[in-house]
Protein backbone atom coordinates (compact mmCIF):
# COMPACT_ATOMS: atom_id res chain seq x y z
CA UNK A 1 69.94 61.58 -41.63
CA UNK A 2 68.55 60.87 -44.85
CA UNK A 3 66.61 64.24 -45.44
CA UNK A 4 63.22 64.68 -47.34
CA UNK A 5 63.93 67.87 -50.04
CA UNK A 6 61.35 68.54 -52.22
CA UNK A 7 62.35 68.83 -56.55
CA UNK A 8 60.74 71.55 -58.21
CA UNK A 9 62.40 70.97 -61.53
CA UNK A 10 60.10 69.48 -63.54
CA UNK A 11 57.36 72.12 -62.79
CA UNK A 12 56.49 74.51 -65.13
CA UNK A 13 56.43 77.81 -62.65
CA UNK A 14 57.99 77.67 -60.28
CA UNK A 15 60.84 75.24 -60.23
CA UNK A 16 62.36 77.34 -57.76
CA UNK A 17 61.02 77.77 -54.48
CA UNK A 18 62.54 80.85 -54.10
CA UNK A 19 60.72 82.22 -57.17
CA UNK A 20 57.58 81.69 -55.88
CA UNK A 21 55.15 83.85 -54.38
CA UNK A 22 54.52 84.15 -50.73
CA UNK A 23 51.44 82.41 -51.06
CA UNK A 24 52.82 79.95 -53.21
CA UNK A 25 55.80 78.81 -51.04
CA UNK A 26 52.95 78.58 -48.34
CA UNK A 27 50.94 76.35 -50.58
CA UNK A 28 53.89 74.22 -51.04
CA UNK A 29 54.51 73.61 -47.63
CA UNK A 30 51.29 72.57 -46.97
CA UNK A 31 50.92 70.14 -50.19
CA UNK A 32 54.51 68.72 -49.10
CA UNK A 33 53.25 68.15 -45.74
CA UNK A 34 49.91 66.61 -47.11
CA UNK A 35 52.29 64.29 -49.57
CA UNK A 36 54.59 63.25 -47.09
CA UNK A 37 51.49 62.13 -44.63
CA UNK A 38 49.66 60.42 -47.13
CA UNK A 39 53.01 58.59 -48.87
CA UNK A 40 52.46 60.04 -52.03
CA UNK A 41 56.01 61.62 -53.45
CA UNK A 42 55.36 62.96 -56.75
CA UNK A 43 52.19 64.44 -58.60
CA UNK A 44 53.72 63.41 -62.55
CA UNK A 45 50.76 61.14 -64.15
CA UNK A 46 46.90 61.37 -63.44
CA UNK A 47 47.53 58.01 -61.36
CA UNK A 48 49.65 60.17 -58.90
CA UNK A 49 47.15 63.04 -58.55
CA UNK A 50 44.20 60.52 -58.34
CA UNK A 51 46.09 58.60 -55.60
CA UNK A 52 46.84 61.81 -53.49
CA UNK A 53 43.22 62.99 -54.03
CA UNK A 54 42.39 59.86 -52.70
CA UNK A 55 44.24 59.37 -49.75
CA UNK A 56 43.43 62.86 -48.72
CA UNK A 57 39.78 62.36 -49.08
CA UNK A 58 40.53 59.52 -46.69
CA UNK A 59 42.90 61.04 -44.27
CA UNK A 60 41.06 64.60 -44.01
CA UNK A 61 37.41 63.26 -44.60
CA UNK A 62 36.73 66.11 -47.27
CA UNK A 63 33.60 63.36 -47.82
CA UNK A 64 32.19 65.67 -45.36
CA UNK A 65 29.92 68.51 -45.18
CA UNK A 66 32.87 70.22 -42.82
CA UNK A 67 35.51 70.78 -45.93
CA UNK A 68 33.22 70.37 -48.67
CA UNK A 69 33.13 74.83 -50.25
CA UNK A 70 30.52 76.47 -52.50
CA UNK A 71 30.73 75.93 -55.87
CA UNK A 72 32.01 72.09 -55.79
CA UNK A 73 35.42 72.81 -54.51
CA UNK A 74 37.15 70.71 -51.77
CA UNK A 75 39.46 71.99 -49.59
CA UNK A 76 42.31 70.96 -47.67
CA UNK A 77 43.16 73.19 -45.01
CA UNK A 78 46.07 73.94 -42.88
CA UNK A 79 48.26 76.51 -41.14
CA UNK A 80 51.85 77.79 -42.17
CA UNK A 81 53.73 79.29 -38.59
CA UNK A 82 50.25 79.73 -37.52
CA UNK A 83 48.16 81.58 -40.74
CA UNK A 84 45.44 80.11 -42.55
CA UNK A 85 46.20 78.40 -45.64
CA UNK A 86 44.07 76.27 -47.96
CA UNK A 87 44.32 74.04 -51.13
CA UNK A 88 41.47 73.58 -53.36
CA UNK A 89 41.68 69.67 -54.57
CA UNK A 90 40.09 71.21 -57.78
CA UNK A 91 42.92 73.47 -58.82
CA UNK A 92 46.12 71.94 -58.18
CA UNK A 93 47.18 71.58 -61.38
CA UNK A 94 49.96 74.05 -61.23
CA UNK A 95 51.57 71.81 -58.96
CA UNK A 96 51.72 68.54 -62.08
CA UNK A 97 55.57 68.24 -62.05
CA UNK A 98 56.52 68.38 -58.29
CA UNK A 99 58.10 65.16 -56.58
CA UNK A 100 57.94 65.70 -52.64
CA UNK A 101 60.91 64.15 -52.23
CA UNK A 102 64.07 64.01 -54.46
CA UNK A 103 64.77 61.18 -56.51
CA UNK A 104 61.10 59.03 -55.89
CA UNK A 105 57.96 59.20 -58.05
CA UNK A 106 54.80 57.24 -57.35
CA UNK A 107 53.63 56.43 -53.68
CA UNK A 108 53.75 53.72 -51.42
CA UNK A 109 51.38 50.57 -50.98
CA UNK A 110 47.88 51.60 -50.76
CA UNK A 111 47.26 49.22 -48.96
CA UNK A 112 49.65 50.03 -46.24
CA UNK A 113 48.33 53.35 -45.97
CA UNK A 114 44.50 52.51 -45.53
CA UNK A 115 46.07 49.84 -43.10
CA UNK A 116 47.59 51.88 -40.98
CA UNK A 117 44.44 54.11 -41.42
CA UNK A 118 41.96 51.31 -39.89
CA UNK A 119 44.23 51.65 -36.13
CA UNK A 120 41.03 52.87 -34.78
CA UNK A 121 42.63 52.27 -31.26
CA UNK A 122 44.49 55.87 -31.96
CA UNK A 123 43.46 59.01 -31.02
CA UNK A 124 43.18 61.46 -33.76
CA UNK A 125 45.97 63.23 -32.62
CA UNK A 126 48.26 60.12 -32.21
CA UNK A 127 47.35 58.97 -35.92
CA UNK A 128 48.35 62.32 -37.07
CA UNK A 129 51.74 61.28 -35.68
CA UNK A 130 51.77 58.12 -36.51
CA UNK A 131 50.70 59.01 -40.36
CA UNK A 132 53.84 61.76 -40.07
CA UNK A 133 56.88 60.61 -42.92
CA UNK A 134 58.05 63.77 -43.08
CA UNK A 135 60.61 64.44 -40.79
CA UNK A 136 61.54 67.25 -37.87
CA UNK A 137 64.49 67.85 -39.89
CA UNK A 138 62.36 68.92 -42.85
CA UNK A 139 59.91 70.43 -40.68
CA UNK A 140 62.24 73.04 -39.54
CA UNK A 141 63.05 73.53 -43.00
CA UNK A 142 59.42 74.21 -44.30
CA UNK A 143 58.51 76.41 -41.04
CA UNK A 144 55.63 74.44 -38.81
CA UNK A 145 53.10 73.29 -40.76
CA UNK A 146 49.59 71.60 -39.67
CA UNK A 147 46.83 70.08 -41.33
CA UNK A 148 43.49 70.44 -40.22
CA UNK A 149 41.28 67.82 -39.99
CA UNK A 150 37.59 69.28 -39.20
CA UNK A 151 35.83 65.87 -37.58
CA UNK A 152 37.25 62.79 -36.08
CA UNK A 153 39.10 60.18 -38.38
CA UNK A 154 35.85 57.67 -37.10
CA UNK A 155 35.51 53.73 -38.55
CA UNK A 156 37.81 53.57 -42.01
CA UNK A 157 35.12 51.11 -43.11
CA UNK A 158 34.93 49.49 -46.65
CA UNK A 159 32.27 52.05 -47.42
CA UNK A 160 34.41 54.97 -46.38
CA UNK A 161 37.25 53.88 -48.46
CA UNK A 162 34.99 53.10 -51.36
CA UNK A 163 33.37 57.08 -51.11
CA UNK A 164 36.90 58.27 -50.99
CA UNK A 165 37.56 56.56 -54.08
CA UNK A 166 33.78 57.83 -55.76
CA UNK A 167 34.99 61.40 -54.69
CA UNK A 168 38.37 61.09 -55.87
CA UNK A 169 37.01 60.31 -59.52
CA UNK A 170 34.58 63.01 -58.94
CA UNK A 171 37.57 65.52 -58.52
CA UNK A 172 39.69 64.17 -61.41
CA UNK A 173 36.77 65.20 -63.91
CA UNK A 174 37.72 68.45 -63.83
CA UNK A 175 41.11 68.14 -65.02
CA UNK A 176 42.15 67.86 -68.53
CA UNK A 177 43.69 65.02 -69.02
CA UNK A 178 46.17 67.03 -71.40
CA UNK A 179 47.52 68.16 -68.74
CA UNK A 180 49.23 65.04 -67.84
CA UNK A 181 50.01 63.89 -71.35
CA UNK A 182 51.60 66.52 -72.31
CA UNK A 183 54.18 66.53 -69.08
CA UNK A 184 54.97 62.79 -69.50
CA UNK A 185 55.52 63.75 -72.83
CA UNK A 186 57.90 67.08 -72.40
CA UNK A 187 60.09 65.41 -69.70
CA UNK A 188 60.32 61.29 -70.97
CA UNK A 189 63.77 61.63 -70.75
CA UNK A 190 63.85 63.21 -67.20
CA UNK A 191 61.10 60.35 -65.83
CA UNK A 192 63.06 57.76 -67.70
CA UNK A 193 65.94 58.57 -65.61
CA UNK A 194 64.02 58.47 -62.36
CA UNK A 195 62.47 55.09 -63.03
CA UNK A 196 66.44 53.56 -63.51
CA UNK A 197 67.06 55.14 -60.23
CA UNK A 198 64.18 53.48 -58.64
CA UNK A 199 65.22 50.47 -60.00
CA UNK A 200 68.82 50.75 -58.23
CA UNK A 201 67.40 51.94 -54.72
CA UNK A 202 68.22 49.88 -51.94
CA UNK A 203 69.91 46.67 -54.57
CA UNK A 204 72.77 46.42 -52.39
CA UNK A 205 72.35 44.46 -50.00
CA UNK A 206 75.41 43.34 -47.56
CA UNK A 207 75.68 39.33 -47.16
CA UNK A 208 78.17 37.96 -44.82
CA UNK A 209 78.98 35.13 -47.32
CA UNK A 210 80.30 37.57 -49.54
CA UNK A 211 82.76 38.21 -47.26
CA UNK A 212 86.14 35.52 -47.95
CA UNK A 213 85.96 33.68 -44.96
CA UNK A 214 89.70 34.13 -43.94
CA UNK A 215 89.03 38.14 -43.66
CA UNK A 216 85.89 37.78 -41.55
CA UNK A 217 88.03 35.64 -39.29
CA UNK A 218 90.55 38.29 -38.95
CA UNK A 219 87.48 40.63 -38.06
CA UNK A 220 86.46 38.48 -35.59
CA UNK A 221 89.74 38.59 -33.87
CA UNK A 222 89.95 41.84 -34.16
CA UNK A 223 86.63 42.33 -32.50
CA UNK A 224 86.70 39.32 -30.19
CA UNK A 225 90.35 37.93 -29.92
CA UNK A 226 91.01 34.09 -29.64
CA UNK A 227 87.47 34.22 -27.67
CA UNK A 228 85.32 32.46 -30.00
CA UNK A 229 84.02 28.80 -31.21
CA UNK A 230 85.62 28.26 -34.15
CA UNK A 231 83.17 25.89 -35.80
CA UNK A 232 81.01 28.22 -34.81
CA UNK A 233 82.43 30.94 -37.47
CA UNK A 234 83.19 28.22 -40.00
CA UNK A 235 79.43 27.87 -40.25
CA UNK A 236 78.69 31.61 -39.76
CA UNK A 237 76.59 30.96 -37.05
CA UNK A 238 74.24 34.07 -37.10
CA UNK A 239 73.11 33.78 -33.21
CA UNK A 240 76.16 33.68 -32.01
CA UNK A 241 77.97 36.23 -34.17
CA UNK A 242 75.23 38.71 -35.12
CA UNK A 243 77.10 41.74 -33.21
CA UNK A 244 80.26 41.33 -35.12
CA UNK A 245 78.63 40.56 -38.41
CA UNK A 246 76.50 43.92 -37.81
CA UNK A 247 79.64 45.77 -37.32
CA UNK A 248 81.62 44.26 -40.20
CA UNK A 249 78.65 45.51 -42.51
CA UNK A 250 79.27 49.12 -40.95
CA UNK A 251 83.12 49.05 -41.39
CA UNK A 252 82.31 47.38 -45.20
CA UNK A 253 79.40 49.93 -45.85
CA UNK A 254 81.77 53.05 -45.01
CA UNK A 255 84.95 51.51 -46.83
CA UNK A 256 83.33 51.17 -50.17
CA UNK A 257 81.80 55.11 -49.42
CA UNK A 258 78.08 53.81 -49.16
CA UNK A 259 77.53 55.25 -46.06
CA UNK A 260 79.15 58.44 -44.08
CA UNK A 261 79.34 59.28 -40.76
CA UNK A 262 80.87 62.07 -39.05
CA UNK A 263 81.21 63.08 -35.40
CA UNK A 264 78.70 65.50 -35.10
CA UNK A 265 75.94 63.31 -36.39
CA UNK A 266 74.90 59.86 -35.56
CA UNK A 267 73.62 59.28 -39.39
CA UNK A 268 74.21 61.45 -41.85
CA UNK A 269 74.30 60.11 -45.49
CA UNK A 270 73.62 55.68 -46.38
CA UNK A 271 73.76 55.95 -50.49
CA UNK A 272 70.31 55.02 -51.91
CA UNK A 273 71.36 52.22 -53.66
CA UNK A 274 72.12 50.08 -50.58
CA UNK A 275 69.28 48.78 -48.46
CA UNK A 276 70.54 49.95 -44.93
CA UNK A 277 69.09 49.00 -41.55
CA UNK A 278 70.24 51.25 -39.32
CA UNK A 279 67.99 49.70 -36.83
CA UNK A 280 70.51 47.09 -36.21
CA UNK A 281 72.78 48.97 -34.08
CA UNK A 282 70.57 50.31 -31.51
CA UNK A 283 72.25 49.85 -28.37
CA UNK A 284 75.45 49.16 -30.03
CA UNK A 285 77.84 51.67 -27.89
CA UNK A 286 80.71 50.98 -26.32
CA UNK A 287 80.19 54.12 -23.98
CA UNK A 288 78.38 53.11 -21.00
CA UNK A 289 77.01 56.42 -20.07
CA UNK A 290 75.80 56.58 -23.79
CA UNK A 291 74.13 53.01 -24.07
CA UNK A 292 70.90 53.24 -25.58
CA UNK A 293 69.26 54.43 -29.24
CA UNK A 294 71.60 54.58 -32.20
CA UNK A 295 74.42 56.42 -33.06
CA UNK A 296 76.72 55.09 -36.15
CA UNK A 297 79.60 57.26 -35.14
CA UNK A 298 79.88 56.54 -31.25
CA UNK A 299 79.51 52.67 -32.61
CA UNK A 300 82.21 53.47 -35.25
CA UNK A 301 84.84 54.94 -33.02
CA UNK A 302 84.25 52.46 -30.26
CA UNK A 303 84.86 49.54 -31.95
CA UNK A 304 87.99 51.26 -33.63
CA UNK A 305 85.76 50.00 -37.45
CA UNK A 306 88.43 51.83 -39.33
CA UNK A 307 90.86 49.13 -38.37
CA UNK A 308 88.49 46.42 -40.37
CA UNK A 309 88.21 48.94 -43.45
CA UNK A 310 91.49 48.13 -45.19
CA UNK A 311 90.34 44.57 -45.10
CA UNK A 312 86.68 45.19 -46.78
CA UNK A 313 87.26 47.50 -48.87
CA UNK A 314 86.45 46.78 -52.71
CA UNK A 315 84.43 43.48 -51.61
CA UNK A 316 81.09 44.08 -53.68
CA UNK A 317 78.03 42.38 -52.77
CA UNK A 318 75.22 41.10 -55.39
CA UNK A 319 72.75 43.10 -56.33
CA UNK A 320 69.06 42.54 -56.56
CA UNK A 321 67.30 42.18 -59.22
């Protein structure tokens, strides 16, 4: 499992969660929940602030009378193991310097988010879990954390989207830009460093072809004996060998230590820089009374993949550009 754990390094107080107060640490766990449901993973420029006001505008309707407080302030509210806690959209610039989750900065495609926004088919309660990144992992982590949303999510309509965006602005006017200048400017070095890592995430990417044909043959034997159409594997005939090549990528991805598995969970660690699918190997068990869902270790052991790892290891793959 590839947790979600929040960086508090680049904050100026705390940049420990331990340091901070009770009612801090409860803010936090409600602003990580908020970022995680919104896809928003760090608050470093005025563009990521802007885009989080945003999207919670949108996902909480603060547009409303229902969340909108005296004296212009806009509130996001919540509970933390069941006690009130709230986050004024005003005043959260304490928080400039805090990436949600480890290693990311920026937020995903906006438009993906109001997209998956307009599924007015949902329930408000199934959006909520639809909209949830974070994961359970996390969850128990952080303690139990909900948001509250005070009236029905309702049409996300062009002219919903574009009053989110009018009261985003709105909010932004009363920070100093400053602010935000002066962190970019503090920590260059530290955000320079994040953007190379971006830039390696997920380049790996595992191609069959990469593979010298004579030692995928021997993995094929391996996994299917003399039962197979030669020609077939000459050609690398993807509909007829998908399950091995899927299991040849496992076998290559844990030789070369991208990704680690271990007995007591089905997927612990896949390395950031190599674009994973672990969706590929639902089902793939050789344990009848475990068929079903995904588990990379049961797969693993089953089809004895530490015999092909000799064979693959040190083959590298191409990386994306």
């Amino acid at each position: 499992m590839n947790f979600i754990v929040p960086d508090f390094s680049l904050m100026s107080f705390p940049n420990n969660f331990a340091k901070a107060s009770e009612q801090q640490q409860d803010e936090l766990k409600l602003l990580f929940q908020l970022m995680a449901k919104v896809g928003v993973f760090s608050i470093f420029s005025k563009e990521d602030l802007h885009e989080l006001l945003f999207r919670t505008v949108l996902l909480t309707h603060c547009n409303s009378t229902g969340n909108k407080e005296t004296e212009g302030q806009f509130l996001v509210k919540g509970t933390v193991n069941g006690k009130a806690v709230s986050l004024a959209l005003g005043k959260l610039q304490n928080f400039v310097g805090l990436s949600a989750k480890e290693g990311y900065m920026g937020s995903t495609e906006r438009a993906d988010f109001t997209r998956d926004l307009k599924q007015n088919e949902l329930s408000a309660d199934e959006k909520d879990d639809a909209m949830m990144i974070l994961s359970e992992s996390l969850e128990r982590k952080i303690d139990k954390v909900h948001i509250v949303r005070e009236m029905s999510m309702g049409e996300v309509s062009e002219a919903v989207i574009q009053g989110a965006e009018d009261m985003a602005q709105q909010i932004m006017e009363k920070y100093d830009p400053a602010i935000f200048s002066n962190f970019l400017n503090t920590h260059s070095s530290a955000l320079g460093d994040l953007e190379k890592r971006a830039a390696l995430r997920n380049s790996i990417v595992f191609q069959i072809e990469h593979v010298p044909f004579e030692i995928v043959e021997k993995c094929i034997q391996f996994l299917r004996g003399d039962e197979y159409d030669k020609e077939k594997l000459r050609n690398l005939d993807r509909e007829e060998f998908i399950i091995e090549f899927v299991l040849i990528e496992l076998a290559w991805a844990v030789a070369n230590g991208l990704v680690e598995i271990s007995i007591h969970e089905p997927f612990e660690w896949v390395s950031e820089s190599y674009a994973f699918d672990v969706t590929n190997y639902d089902g793939l068990q050789t344990d009848e009374e475990t068929s079903g869902g995904i588990n990379l270790w049961l797969t693993y052991d089953g089809y004895e993949l530490a015999e092909l790892e000799p064979m693959l290891k040190g083959i590298e793959m191409p990386r994306k550009n």
